[in-house]
Protein backbone atom coordinates (compact mmCIF):
# COMPACT_ATOMS: atom_id res chain seq x y z
CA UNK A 1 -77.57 -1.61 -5.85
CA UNK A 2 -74.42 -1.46 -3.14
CA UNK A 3 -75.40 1.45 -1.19
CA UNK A 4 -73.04 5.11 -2.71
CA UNK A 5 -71.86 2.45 -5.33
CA UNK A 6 -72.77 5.04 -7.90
CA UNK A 7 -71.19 7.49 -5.59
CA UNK A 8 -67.82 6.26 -6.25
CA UNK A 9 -66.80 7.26 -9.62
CA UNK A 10 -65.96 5.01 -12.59
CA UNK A 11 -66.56 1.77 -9.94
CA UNK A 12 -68.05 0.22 -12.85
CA UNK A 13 -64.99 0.82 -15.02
CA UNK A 14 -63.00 -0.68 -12.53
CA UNK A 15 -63.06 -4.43 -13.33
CA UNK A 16 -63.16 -3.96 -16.84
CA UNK A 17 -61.38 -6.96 -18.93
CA UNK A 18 -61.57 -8.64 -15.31
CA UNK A 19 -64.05 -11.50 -14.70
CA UNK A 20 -66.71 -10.68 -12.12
CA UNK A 21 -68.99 -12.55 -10.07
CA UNK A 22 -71.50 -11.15 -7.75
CA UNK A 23 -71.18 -11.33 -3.88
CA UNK A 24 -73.27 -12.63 -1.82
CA UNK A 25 -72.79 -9.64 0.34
CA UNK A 26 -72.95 -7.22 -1.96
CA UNK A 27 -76.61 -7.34 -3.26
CA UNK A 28 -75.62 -9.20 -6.39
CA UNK A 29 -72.99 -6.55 -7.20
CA UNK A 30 -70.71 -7.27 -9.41
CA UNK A 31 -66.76 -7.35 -8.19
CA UNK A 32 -63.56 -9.04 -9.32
CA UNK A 33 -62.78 -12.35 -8.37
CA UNK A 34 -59.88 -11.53 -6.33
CA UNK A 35 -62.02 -8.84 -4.29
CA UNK A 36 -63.16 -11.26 -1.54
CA UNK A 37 -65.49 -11.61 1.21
CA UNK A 38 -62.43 -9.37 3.02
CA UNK A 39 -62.42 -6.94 0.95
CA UNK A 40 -66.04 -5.95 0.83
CA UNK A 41 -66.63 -6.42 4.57
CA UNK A 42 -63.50 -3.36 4.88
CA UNK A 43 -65.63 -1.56 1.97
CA UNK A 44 -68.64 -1.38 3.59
CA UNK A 45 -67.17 -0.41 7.16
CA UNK A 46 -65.45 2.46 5.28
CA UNK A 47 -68.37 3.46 3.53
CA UNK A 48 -70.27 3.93 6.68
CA UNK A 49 -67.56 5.39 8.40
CA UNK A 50 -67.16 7.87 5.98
CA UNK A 51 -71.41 8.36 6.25
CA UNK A 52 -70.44 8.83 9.76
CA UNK A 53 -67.49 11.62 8.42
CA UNK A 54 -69.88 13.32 6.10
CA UNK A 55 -72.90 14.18 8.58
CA UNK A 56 -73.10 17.97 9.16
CA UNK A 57 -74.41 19.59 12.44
CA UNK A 58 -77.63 19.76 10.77
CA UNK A 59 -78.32 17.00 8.74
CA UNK A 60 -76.67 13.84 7.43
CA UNK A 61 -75.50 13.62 3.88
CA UNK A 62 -77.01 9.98 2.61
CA UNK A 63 -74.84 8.05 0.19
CA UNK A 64 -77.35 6.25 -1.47
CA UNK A 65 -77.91 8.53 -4.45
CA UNK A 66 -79.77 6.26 -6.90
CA UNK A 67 -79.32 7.13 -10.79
CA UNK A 68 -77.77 10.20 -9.91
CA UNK A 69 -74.52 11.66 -12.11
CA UNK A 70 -70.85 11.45 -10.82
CA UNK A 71 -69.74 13.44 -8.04
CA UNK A 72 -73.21 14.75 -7.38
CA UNK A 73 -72.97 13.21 -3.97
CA UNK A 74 -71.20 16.28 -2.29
CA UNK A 75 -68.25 18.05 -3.19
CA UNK A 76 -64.99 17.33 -4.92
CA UNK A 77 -63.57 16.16 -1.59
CA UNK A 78 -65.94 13.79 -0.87
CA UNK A 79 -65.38 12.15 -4.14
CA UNK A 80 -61.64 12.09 -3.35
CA UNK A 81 -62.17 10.74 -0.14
CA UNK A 82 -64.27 7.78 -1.98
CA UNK A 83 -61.61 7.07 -4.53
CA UNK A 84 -58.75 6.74 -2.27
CA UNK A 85 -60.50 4.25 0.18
CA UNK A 86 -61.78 2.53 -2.89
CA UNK A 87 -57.91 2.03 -3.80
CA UNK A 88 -56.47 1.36 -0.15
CA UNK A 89 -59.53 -1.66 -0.53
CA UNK A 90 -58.52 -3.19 -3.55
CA UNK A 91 -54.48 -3.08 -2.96
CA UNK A 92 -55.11 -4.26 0.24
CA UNK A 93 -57.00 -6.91 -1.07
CA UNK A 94 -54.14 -7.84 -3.72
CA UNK A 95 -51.93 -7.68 -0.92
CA UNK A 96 -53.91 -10.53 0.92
CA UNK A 97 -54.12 -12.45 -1.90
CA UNK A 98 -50.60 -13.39 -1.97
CA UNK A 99 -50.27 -13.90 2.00
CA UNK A 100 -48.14 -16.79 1.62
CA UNK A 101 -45.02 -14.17 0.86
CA UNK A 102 -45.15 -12.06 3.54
CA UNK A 103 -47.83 -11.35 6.64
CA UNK A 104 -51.27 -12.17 6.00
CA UNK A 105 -53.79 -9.14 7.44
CA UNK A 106 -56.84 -10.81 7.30
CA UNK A 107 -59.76 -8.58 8.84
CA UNK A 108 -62.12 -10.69 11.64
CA UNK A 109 -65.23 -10.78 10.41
CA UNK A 110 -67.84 -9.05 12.51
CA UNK A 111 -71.09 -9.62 13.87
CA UNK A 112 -74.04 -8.90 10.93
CA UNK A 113 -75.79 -7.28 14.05
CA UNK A 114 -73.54 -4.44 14.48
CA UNK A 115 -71.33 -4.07 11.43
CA UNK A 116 -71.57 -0.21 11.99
CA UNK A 117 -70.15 0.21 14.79
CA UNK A 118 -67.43 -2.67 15.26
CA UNK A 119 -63.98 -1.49 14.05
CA UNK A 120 -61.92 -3.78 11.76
CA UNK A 121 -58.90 -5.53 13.95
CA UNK A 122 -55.62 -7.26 12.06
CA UNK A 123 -54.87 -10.52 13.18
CA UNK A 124 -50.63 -11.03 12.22
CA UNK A 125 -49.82 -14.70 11.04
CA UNK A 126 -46.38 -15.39 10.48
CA UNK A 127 -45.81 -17.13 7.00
CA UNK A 128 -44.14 -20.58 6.71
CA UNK A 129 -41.33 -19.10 5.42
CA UNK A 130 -40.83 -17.07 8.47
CA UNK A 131 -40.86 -20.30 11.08
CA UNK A 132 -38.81 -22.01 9.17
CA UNK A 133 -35.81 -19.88 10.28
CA UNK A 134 -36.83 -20.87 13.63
CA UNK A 135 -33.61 -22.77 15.28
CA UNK A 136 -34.85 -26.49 14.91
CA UNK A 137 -33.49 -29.07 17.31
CA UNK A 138 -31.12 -32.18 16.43
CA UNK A 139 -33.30 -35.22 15.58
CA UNK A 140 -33.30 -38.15 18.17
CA UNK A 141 -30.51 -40.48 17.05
CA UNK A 142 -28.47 -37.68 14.68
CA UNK A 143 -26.06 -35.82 17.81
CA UNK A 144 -22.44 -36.68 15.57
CA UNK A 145 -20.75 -38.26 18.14
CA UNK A 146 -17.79 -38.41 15.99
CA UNK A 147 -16.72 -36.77 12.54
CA UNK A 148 -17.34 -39.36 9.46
CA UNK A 149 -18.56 -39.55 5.90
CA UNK A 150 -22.15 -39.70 7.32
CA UNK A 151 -22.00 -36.27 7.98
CA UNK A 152 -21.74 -35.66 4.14
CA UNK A 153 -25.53 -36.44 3.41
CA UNK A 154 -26.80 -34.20 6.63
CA UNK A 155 -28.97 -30.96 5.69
CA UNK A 156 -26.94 -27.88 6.56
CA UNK A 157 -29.65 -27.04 9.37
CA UNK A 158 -28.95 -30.63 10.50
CA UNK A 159 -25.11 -30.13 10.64
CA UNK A 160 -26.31 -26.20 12.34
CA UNK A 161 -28.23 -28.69 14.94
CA UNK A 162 -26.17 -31.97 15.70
CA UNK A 163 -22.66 -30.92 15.35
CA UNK A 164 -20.72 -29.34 18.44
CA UNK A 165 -17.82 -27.12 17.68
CA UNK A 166 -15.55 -28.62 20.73
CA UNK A 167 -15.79 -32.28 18.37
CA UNK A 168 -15.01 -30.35 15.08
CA UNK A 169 -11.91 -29.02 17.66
CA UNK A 170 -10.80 -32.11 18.94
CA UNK A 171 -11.18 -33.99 15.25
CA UNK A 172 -10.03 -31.17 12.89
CA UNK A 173 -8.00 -34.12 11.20
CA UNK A 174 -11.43 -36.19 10.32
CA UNK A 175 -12.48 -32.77 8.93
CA UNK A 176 -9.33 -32.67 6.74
CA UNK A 177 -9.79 -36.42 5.60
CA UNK A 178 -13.95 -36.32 4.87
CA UNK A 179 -14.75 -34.58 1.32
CA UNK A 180 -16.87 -32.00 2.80
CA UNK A 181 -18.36 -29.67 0.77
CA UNK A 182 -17.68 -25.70 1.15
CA UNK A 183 -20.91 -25.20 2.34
CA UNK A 184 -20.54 -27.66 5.18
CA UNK A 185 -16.73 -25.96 6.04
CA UNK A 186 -18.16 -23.04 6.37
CA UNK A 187 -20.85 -24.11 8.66
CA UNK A 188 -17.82 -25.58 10.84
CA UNK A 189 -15.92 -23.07 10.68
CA UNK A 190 -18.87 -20.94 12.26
CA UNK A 191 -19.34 -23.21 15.01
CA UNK A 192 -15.31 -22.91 15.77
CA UNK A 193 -15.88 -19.04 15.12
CA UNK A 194 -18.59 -18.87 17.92
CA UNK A 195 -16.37 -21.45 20.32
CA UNK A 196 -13.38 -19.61 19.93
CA UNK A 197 -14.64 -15.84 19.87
CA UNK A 198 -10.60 -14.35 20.79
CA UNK A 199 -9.00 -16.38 18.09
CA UNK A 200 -8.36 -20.27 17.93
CA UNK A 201 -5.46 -21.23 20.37
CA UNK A 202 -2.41 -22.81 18.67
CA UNK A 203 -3.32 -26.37 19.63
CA UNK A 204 -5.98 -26.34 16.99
CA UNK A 205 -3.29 -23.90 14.80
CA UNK A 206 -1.70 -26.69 14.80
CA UNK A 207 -4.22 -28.89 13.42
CA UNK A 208 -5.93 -26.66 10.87
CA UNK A 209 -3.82 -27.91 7.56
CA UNK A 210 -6.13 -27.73 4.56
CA UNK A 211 -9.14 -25.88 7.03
CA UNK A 212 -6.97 -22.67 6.74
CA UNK A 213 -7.90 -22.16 3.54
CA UNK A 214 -11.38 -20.93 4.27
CA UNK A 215 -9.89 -18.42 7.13
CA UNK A 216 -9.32 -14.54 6.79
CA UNK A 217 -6.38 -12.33 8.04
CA UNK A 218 -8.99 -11.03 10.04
CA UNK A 219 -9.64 -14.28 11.93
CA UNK A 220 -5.39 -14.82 11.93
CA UNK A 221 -4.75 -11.47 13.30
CA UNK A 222 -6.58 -13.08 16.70
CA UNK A 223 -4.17 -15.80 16.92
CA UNK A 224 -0.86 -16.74 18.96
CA UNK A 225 1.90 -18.22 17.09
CA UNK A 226 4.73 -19.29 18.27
CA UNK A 227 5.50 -22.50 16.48
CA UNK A 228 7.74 -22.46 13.15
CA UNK A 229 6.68 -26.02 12.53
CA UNK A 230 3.24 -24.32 12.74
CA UNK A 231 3.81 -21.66 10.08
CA UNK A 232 5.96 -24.08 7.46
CA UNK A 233 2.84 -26.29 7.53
CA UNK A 234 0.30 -23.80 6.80
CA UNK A 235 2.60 -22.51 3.97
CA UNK A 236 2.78 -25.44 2.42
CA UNK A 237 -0.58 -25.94 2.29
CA UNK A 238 -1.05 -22.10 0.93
CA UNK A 239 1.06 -22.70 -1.78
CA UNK A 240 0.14 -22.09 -4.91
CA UNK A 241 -3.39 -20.59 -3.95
CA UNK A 242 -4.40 -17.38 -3.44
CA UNK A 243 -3.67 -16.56 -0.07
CA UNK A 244 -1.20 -13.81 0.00
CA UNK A 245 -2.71 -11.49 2.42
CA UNK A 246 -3.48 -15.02 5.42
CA UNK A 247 0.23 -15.82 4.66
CA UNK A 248 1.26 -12.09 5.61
CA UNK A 249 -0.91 -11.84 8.42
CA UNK A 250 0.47 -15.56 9.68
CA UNK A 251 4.24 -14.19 9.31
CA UNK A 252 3.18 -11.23 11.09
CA UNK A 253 1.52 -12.81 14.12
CA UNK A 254 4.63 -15.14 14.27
CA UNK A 255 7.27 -12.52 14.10
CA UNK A 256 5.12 -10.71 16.66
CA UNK A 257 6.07 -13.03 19.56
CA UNK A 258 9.51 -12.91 18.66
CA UNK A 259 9.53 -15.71 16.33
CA UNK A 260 12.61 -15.97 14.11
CA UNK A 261 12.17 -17.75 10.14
CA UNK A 262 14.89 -19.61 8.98
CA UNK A 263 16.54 -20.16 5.36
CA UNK A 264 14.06 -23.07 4.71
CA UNK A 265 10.90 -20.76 5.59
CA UNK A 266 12.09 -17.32 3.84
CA UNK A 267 12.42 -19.70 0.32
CA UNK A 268 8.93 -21.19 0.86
CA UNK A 269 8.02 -17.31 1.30
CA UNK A 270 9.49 -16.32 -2.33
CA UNK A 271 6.00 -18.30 -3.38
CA UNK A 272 3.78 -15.75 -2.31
CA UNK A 273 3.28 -12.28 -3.13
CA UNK A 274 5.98 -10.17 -0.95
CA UNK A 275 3.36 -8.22 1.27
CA UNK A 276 5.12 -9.49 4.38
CA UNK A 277 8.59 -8.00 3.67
CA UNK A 278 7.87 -5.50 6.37
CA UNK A 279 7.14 -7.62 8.91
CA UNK A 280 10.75 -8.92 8.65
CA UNK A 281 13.68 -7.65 10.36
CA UNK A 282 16.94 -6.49 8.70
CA UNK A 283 18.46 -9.42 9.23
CA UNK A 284 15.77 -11.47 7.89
CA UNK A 285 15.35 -9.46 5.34
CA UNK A 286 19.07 -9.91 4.23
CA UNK A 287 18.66 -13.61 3.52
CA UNK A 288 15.12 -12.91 1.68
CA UNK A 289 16.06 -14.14 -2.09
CA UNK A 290 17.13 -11.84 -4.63
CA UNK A 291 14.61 -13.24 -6.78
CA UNK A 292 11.73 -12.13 -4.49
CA UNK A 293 12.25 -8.23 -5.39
CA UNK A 294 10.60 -8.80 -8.82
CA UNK A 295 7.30 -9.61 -7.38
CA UNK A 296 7.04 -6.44 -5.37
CA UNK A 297 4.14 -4.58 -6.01
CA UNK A 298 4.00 -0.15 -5.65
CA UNK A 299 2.30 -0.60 -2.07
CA UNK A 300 3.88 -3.58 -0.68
CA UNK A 301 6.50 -1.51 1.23
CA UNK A 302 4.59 1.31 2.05
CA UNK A 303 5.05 -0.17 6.09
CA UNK A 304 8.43 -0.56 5.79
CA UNK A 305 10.93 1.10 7.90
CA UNK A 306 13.71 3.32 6.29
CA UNK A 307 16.27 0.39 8.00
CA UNK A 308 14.37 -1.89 6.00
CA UNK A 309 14.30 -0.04 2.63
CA UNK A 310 18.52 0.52 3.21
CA UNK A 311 18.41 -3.60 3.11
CA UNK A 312 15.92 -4.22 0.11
CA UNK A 313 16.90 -0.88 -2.20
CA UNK A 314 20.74 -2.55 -2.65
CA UNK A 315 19.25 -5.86 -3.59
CA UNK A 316 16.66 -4.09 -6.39
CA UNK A 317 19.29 -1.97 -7.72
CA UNK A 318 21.25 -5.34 -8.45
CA UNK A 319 18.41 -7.26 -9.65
CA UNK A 320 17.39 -4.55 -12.34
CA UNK A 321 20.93 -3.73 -13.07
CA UNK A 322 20.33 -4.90 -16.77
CA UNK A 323 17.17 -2.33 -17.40
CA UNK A 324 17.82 1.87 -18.10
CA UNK A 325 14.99 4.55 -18.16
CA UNK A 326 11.94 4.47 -17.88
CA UNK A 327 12.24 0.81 -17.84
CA UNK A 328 14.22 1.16 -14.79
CA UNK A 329 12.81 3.66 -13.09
CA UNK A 330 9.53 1.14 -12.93
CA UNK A 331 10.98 -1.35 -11.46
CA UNK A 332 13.24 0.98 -8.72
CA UNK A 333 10.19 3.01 -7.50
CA UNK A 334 9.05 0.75 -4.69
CA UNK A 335 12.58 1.25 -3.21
CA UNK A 336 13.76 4.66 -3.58
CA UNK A 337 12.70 4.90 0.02
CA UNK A 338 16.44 2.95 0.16
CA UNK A 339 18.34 5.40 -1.97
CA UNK A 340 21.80 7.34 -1.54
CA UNK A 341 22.29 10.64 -2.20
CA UNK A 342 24.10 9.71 -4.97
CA UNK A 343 21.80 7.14 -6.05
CA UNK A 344 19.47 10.11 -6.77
CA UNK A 345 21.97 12.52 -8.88
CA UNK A 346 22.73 9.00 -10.59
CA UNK A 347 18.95 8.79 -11.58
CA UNK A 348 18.94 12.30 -13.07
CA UNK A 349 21.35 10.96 -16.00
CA UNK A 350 18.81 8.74 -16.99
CA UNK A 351 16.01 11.64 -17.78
CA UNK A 352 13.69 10.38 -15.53
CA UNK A 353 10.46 12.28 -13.77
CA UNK A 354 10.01 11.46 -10.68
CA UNK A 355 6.29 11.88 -9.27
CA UNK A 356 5.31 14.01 -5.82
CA UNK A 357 4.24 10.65 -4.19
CA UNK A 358 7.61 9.01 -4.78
CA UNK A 359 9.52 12.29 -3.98
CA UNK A 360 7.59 12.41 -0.54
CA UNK A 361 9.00 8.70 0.38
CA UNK A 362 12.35 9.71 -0.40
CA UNK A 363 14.77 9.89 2.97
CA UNK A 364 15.01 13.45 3.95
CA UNK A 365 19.00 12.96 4.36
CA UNK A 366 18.92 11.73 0.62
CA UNK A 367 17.65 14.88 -1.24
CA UNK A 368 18.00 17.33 1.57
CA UNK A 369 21.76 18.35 -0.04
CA UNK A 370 20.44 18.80 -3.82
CA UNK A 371 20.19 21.72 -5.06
CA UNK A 372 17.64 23.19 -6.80
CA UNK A 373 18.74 22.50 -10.00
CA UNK A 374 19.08 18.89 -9.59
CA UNK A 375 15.53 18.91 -7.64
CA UNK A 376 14.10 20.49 -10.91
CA UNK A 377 15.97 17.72 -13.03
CA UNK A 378 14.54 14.91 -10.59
CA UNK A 379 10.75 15.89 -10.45
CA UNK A 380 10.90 17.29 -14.56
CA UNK A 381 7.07 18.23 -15.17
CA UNK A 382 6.12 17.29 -11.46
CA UNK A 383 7.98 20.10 -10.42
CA UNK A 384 4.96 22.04 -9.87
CA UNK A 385 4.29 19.46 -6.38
CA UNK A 386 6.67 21.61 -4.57
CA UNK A 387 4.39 24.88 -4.10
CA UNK A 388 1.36 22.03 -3.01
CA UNK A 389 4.24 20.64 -0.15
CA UNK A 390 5.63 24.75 0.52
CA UNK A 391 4.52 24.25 4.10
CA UNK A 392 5.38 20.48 4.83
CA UNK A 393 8.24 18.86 5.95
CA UNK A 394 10.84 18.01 4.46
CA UNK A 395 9.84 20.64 1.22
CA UNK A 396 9.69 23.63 3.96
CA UNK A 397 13.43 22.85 5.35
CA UNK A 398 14.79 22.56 2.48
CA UNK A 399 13.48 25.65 1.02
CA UNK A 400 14.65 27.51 4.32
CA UNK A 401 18.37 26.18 2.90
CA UNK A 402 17.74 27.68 -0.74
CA UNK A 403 18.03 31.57 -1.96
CA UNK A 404 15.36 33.68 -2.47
CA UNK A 405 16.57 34.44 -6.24
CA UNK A 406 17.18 30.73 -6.81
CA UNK A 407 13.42 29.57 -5.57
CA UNK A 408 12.43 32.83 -8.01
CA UNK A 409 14.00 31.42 -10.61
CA UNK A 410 11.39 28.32 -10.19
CA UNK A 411 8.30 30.47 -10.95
CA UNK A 412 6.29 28.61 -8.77
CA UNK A 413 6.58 30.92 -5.72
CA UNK A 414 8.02 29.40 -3.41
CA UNK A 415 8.86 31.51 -0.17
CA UNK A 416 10.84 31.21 2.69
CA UNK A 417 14.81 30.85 1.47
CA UNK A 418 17.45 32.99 2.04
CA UNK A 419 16.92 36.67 0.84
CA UNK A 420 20.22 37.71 -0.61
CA UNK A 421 22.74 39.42 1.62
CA UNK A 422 22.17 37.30 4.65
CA UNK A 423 24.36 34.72 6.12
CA UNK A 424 23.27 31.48 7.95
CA UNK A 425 25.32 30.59 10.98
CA UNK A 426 24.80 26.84 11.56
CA UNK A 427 24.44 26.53 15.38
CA UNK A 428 23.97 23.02 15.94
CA UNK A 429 27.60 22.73 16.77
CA UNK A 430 27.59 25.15 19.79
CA UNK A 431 24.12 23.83 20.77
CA UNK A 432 25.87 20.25 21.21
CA UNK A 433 28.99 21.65 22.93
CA UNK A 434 26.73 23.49 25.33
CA UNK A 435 23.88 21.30 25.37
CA UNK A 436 21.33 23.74 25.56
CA UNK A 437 18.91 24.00 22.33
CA UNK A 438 19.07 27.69 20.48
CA UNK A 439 15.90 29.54 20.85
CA UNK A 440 16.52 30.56 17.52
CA UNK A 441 14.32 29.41 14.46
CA UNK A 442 15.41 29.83 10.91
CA UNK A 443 13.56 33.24 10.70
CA UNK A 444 14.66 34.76 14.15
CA UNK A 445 18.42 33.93 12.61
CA UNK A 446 18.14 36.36 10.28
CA UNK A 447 16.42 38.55 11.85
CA UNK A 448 19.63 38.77 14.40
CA UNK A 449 22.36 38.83 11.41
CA UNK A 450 22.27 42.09 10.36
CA UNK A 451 22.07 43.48 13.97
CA UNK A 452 25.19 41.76 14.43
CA UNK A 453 27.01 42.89 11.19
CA UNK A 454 26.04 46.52 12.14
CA UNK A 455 27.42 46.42 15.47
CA UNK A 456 30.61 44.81 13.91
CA UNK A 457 31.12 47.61 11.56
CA UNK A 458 30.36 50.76 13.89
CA UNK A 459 32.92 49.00 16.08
C-alpha cells in the first residue's frame, strides 16, 4: 500500500483502460506506464510535504489511513489539495514524456537517505531542435570564393555560412547567369540587405537586372538614382510582371535628383500601371501617351498636384470623348480634380450624381461660382454631404456667398449665407490698392452694413 494512496480519491480509477505495471518504488503499486520513476519520486516529495502542511500545533494528521472511506482523511480541503497535486504529477509527467519538443524538466533524483527533506531542483536541457538554430560555421574547404553553379547544391545554412555579401556585390552578374532558386535569392539578397543597411549604392543599381525582381519599394525608396540608362534597364526587365508599385518608387527616386525621362522611357512607362503619374512634372506629363489614361485607377492621382490634374483632365476628356453618362462619368472621376468651371455645368446635362468624395477634390475656383441650384443638380441624392462639410473649407465659403432663403430652400440647414437685406462689399480691391489686409471677416461685414446705411439715410 503507497502511503495516503487511499487518501487520494478515485487514484484507482485513474489508469483505468491504461496498462499498469507496478514500481519498484512504489511498493508494488500499480501506475501507468508513462508515470515514471520521475513522476513518483515528485509524488512522494509532495505527499510528505503536504504531511508536513497538514500537522496542527498539537498533533500531526497521518496520511496513511488504511481501508478507510474517501475523504475521511481530513476535510474537504485536504482532499482538494491531494487531487490537484495528483494532477500537476501526472501532466507534468506527460509533459516529460515528450521532451524532445520542447524543454525537458527532469527532477534530480535524491538521496534514499533524506528524501524528506531534499527539495526537487529542474535541470533545463535545450532540445536538438533548439541548437540547431545555433549559427554554424562554413565547413573547411566550402568559403565560395567565387559565384558558380556549385553554389546550387549548397544547404541554405551553408550558403547563410560560406557566402559573403561584398562577392554577391562584386558578381551580381554570376548571380543573374546561375539558376538559383528563390530560396537561395532571397538568402542573397539578405546578405546585401545587412551589407548595405542605407540602401544599395548605384554601382550595384546598376548591376541588379533580373535581382530586382525580388526587391520592395521599401528597399528602392533607400536608393540614389541618377542614371536613365539605370532606370530603362530595370524597366525592361519589370515588364510584363507585377511590379507596379518598385517601378513607381524607381521613377520617383529618379525624378527626385532631378532626373529628367525622355520619349523612349515615358512609352516603356505606358506598360505599367500609372501610379507614378504624380511623380512627373507638367511637362513630362504632357508627352505621357494618351493611351495611358485608360489604365488609371480611382487612387492613382490622389498625390497629384492641381498643375498636374490641369495637364491629365484635357487628355481624359479626349480619350473618353466617345462615352456619355454614367459611362462617362466613370471613366472622368479620377480627373475632375482638372475640371473647368464649365466643364462642371457641362456635366450637369448629362444627369449625373456626383459623390461628397469627388466633390471635395474638385478645385475650389471650379465650383466656387455655381450656384446653388447647379450645386444641387451636381451632387443629386449626395446633396445631403453639404450639412456633414457646413464648417469646412471650401463648403463654408461658399455658403458665406449664398442667401439665407436660398440655403433654406435646401432643407438641410445650412447656416451662415447672406440674411436678406444685406449687401456684401467685396474689399479685396481696396485691400490690394492699399496693401493692408481688412480686419473684417465675412460676419463683422455685415455686422458694419447696416450701421453704414443708417448713417447714410439720417444724413
Amino acid at each position: 500500500m503507497v502511503p495516503g494512496a487511499s487518501c487520494l480519491p478515485g487514484l484507482s480509477q485513474l489508469g483505468a483502460g491504461l496498462t499498469q505495471t507496478p514500481h519498484p518504488l512504489a511498493g508494488g503499486a500499480s501506475f501507468p506506464e508513462w508515470v515514471g520513476q520521475t513522476s513518483w519520486l515528485v509524488l512522494r516529495a509532495g505527499l510528505e510535504a503536504t504531511q508536513i502542511l497538514l500537522q496542527g500545533p498539537e498533533k500531526t494528521m497521518a496520511l496513511q489511513c488504511g481501508q478507510s472511506p474517501l475523504g475521511s482523511c481530513g476535510t474537504p480541503t485536504h482532499g482538494s489539495l491531494l487531487l490537484l497535486l495528483l494532477r500537476w504529477v501526472l501532466l507534468s509527467s506527460a509533459q516529460t514524456a515528450d521532451a524532445r519538443q520542447g524543454i525537458m524538466t527532469p527532477w534530480r533524483q535524491r538521496s534514499s537517505q533524506d528524501l524528506s527533506r531534499q527539495q526537487p531542483e529542474p535541470t533545463v536541457i535545450l532540445s536538438r531542435a533548439l541548437q540547431s538554430t545555433e549559427k554554424k560555421a562554413c565547413p573547411p574547404g566550402k568559403e565560395a570564393q567565387v559565384v558558380d553553379e556549385n553554389l546550387i547544391f549548397y544547404e541554405e545554412w551553408e550558403l547563410e555560412a560560406c557566402v559573403d555579401g561584398a562577392l554577391l556585390a562584386k558578381q551580381m552578374d554570376r548571380v543573374n547567369a546561375v539558376p538559383f532558386t528563390y530560396q537561395q535569392l532571397d538568402i542573397f539578397k539578405h546578405k546585401l540587405d545587412k551589407l548595405y543597411p542605407q540602401g544599395y549604392p548605384e554601382s550595384l543599381i546598376r548591376q541588379l537586372s533580373y535581382f530586382f525582381l525580388g526587391v520592395t519599394p521599401e528597399d528602392i525608396h533607400k536608393w540614389n538614382v541618377t542614371s536613365l540608362e539605370t532606370v530603362k534597364s530595370l524597366l525592361k526587365v519589370s515588364n510584363g510582371r507585377k511590379m507596379d508599385a518598385q517601378v513607381a518608387a524607381l521613377i520617383a527616386r529618379y525624378l527626385i535628383g532631378e532626373g529628367q525621362l525622355d520619349i523612349a522611357t515615358l512609352d516603356m512607362l505606358a506598360g505599367f500601371r500609372p501610379t507614378y503619374l504624380c511623380f512627373l512634372s507638367p511637362e513630362q506629363l504632357g508627352s505621357v501617351q494618351p493611351d495611358v489614361v485608360w489604365a488609371v485607377g480611382p487612387q492613382d492621382l490622389d498625390m497629384c498636384r492641381p498643375l498636374q490634374m490641369d495637364v491629365l483632365y484635357p487628355k481624359a476628356r479626349i480619350a473618353f470623348q466617345n462615352m456619355s453618362g454614367s459611362e462617362y462619368f466613370a471613366r472622368i472621376k479620377p480627373f475632375l480634380g482638372g475640371a473647368s468651371t464649365e466643364d462642371l455645368r457641362a456635366l450637369i446635362q448629362q444627369n449625373i450624381s456626383m459623390d461628397m468624395a469627388t466633390f471635395k477634390k474638385l478645385q475650389k475656383e471650379a465650383w466656387m461660382p455655381m450656384t446653388i441650384a447647379e450645386v444641387q443638380k451636381l451632387l443629386g441624392p449626395n446633396l445631403a454631404g453639404l450639412k456633414v462639410e457646413e464648417g469646412n473649407s471650401p463648403v463654408r465659403d461658399w455658403i458665406f456667398k449664398q442667401r439665407q432663403d436660398d440655403l433654406d430652400s435646401l432643407g438641410l440647414g445650412l447656416h451662415g449665407g447672406i440674411p436678406n437685406g444685406y449687401l456684401v462689399l467685396d474689399l479685396n480691391f481696396r485691400e490690394a490698392l492699399s496693401g493692408v489686409p481688412h480686419l473684417f471677416g465675412p460676419g463683422s461685414t455685415l455686422t458694419v452694413i447696416p450701421s453704414l446705411l443708417l448713417a447714410l439715410i439720417l444724413n
